[in-house]
C-alpha atoms as a PDB file:
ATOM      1  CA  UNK A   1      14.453 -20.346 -31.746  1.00  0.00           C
ATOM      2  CA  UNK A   2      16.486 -17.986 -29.514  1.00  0.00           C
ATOM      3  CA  UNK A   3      15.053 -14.328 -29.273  1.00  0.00           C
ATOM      4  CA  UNK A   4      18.239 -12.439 -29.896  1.00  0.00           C
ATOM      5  CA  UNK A   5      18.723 -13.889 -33.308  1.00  0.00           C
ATOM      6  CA  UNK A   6      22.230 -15.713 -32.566  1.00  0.00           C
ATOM      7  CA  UNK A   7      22.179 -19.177 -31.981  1.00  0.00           C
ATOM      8  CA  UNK A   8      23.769 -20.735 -28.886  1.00  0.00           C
ATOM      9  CA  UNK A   9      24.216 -17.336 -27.229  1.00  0.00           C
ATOM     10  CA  UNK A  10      21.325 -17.131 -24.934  1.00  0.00           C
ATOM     11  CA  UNK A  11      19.372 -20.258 -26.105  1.00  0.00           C
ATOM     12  CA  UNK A  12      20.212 -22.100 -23.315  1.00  0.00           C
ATOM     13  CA  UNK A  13      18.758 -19.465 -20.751  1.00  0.00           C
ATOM     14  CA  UNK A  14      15.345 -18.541 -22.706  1.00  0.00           C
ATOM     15  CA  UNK A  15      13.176 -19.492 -19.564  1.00  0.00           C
ATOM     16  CA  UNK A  16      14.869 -16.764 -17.821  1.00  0.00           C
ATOM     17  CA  UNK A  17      12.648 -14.100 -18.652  1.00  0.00           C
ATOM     18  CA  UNK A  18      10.025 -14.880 -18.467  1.00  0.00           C
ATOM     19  CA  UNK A  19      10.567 -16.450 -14.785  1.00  0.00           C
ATOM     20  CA  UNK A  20      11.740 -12.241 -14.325  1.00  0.00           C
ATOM     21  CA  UNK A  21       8.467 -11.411 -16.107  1.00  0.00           C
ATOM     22  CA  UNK A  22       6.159 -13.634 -13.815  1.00  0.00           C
ATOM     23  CA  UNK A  23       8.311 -12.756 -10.342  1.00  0.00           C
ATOM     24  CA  UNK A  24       7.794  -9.058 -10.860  1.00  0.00           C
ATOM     25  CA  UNK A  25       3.829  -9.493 -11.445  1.00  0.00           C
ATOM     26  CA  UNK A  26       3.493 -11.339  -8.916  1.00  0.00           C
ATOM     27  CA  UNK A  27       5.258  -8.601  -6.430  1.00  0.00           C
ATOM     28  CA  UNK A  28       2.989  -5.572  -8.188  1.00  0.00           C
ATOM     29  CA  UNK A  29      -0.473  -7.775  -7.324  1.00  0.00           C
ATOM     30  CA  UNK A  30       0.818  -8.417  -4.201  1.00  0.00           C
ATOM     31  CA  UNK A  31       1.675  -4.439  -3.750  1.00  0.00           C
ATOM     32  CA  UNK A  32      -1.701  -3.901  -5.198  1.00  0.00           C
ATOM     33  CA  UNK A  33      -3.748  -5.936  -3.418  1.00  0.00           C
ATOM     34  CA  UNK A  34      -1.720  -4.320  -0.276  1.00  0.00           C
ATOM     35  CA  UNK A  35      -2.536  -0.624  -1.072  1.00  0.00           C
ATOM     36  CA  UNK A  36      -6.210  -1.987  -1.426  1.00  0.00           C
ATOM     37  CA  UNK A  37      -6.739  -3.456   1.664  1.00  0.00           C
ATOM     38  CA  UNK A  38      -8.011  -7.084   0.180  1.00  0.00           C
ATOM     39  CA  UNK A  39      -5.082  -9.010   2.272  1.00  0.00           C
ATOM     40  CA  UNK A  40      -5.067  -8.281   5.770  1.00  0.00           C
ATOM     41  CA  UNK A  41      -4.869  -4.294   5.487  1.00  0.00           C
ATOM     42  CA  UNK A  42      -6.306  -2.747   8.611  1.00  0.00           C
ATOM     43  CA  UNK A  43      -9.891  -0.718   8.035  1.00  0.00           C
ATOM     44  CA  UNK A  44     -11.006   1.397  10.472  1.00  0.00           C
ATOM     45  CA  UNK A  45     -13.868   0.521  12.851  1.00  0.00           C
ATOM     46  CA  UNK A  46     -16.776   2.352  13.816  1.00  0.00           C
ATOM     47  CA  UNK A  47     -14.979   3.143  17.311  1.00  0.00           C
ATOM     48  CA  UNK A  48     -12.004   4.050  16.119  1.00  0.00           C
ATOM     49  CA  UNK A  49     -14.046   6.840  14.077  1.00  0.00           C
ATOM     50  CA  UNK A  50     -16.249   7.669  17.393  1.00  0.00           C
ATOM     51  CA  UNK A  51     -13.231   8.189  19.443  1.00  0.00           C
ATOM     52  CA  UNK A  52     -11.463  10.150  16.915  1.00  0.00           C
ATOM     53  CA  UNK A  53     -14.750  12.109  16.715  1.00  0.00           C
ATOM     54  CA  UNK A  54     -14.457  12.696  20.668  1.00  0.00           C
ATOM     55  CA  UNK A  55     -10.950  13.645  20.354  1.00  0.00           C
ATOM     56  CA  UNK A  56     -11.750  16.526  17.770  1.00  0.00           C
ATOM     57  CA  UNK A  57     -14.359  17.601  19.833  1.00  0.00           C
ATOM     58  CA  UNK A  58     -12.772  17.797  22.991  1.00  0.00           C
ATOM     59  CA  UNK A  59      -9.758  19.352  21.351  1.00  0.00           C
ATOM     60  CA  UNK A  60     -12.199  22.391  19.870  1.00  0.00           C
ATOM     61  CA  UNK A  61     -13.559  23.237  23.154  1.00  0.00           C
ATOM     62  CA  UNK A  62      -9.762  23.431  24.508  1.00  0.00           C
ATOM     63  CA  UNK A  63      -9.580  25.727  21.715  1.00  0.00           C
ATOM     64  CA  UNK A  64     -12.534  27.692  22.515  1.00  0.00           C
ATOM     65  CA  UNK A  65     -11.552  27.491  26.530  1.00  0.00           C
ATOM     66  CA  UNK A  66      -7.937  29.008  25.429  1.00  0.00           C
ATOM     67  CA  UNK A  67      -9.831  31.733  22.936  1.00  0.00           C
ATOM     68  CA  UNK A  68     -11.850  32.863  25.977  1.00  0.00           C
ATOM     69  CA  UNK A  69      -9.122  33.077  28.704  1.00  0.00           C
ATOM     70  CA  UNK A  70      -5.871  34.015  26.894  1.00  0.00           C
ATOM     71  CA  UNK A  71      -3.607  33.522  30.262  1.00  0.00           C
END
């Protein structure tokens, strides 16, 4: 039974789309799974976060240095 109501026009290419249908979910779980980090995406580790800590700090008391001396 062909899903466009005329027979022999499209019968012979039903599987079509659905094969469209599964292709593009596939490609949104993979972008999904991607913007969630549960294949492969890179987390932060705990000295990554110290060192940016470090590099904050350091960069306030530059600030405060160049607040003090404005030369």
């Amino acid at each position: 039974m062909p899903w466009c109501g005329y027979w022999g026009t499209t019968a012979a290419y039903w599987w079509i789309l659905p094969l469209i249908g599964f292709v593009l979910m596939g490609i949104m779980f993979f972008v999904c799974f991607r913007g969630f980090g549960c294949m492969g995406g890179r987390r932060r580790t705990s000295g990554d976060v110290s060192g940016l800590q470090r590099e904050v700090e350091t960069l306030k008391d530059d600030v405060r240095k160049l607040m003090r001396n404005p030369s």
